[in-house]
Protein backbone atom coordinates (compact mmCIF):
# COMPACT_ATOMS: atom_id res chain seq x y z
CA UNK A 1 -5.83 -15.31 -0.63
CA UNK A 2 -5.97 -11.63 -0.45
CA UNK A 3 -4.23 -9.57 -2.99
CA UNK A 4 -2.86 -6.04 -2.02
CA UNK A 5 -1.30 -3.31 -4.49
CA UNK A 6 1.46 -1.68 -2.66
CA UNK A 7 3.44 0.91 -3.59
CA UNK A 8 5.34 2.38 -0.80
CA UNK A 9 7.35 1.11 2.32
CA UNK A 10 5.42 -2.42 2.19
CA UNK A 11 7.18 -3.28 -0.92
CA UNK A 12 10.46 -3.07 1.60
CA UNK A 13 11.79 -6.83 2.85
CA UNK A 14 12.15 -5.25 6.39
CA UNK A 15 8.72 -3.77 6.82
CA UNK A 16 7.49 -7.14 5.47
CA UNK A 17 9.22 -9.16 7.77
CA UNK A 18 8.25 -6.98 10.66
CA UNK A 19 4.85 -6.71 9.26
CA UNK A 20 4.17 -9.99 7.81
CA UNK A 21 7.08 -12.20 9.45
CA UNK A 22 7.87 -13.25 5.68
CA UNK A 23 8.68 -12.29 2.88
CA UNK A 24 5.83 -12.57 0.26
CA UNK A 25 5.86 -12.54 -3.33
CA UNK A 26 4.62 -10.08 -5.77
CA UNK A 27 4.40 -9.09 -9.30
CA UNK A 28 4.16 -5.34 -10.68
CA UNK A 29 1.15 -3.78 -11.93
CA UNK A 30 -0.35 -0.53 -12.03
CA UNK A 31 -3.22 1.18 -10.42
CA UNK A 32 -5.14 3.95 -12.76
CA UNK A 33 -6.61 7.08 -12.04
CA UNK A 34 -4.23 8.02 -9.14
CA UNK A 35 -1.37 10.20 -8.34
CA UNK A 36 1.41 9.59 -5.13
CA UNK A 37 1.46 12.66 -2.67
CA UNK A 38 3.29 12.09 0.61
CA UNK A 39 2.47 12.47 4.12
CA UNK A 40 4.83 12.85 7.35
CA UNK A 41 4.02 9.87 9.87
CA UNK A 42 4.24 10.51 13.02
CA UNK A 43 4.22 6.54 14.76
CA UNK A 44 7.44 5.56 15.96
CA UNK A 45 6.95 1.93 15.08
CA UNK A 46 5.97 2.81 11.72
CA UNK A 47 8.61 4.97 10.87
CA UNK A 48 11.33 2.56 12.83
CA UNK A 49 10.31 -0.52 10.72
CA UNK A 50 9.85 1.62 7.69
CA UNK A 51 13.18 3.83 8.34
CA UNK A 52 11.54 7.17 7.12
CA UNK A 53 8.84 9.53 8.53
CA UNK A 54 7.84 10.34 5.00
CA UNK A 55 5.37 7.96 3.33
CA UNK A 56 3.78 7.54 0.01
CA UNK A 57 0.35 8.14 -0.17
CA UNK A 58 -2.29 7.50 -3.10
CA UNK A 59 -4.84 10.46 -3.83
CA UNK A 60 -7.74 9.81 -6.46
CA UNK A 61 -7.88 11.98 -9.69
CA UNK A 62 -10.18 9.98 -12.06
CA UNK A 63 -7.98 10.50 -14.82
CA UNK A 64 -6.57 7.68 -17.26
CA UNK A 65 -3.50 9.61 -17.46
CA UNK A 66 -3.17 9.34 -14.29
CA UNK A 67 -1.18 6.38 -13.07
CA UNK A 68 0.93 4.91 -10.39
CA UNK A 69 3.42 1.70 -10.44
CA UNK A 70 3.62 -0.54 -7.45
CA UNK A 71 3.58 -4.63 -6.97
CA UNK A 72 0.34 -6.61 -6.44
CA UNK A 73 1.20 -9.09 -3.34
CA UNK A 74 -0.91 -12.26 -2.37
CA UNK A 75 -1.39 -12.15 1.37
CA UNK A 76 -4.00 -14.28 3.94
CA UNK A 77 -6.79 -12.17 5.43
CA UNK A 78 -4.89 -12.69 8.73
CA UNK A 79 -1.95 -10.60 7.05
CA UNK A 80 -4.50 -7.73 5.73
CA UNK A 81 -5.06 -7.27 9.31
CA UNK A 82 -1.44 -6.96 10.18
CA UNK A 83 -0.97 -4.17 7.37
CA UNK A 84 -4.28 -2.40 8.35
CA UNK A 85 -2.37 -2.11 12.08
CA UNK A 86 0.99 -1.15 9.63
CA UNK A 87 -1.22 1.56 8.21
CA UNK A 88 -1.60 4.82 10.16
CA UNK A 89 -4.93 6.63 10.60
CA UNK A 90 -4.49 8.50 7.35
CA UNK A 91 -4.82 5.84 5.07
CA UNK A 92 -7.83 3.80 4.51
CA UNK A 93 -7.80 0.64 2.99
CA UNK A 94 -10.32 0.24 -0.31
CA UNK A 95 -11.16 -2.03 -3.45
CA UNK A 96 -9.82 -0.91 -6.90
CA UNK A 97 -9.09 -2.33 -10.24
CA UNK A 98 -5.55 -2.53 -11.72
CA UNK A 99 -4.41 -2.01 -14.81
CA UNK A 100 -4.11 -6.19 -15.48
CA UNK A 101 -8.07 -6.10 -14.39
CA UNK A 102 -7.22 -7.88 -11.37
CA UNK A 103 -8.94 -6.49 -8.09
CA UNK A 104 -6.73 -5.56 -5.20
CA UNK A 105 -7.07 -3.94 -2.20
CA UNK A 106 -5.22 -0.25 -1.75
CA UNK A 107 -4.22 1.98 0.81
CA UNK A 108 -5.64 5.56 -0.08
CA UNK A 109 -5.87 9.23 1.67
CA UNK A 110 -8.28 8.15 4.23
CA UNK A 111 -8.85 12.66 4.31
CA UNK A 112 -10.09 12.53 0.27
């Protein structure tokens, strides 16, 4: 299994089940050294299943104080796929350590 820190529109049930064609379970966590910015999205599917045109995005600071809250989800690798093809070109998806020490993949300003 896959685990993947979201904190933004895949944390919805309707962009899951148009994602993921489930719901999948999650528990909260916290990712360090980050701040949320937003960006406007532009791809009609996105913004259909998600219901907005603005979207969270993460942006790296480095700082401790620094922190953002969001839910840790297990996935399969065949459902990473489907939320890389959920992700518009500016995010990129990346390794990072949460605040419980487990590893998770993240969704980050793919322009940083």
């Amino acid at each position: 299994m896959q685990q993947l820190f979201s904190y933004g529109t895949l944390q919805l049930e309707s962009v899951q089940l148009e994602t993921f064609g489930r719901l999948i379970n999650g528990s909260k966590d916290i990712l360090p050294g980050y701040i949320l910015s937003e960006i406007k999205v532009k791809d009609r599917h996105v913004i259909e299943t998600s219901g907005t045109d603005i979207h969270p995005i993460l942006k790296f600071t480095g700082s401790p104080d620094d922190e953002v809250s969001g839910t840790v989800f297990e996935i399969t690798a065949s459902e990473l796929i489907e939320s890389d093809k959920y992700e518009v070109e500016e995010y990129k998806r990346i390794s990072a350590t949460l605040k419980s020490g487990k590893s998770a993949w993240i969704y980050v300003d793919a322009m940083q």
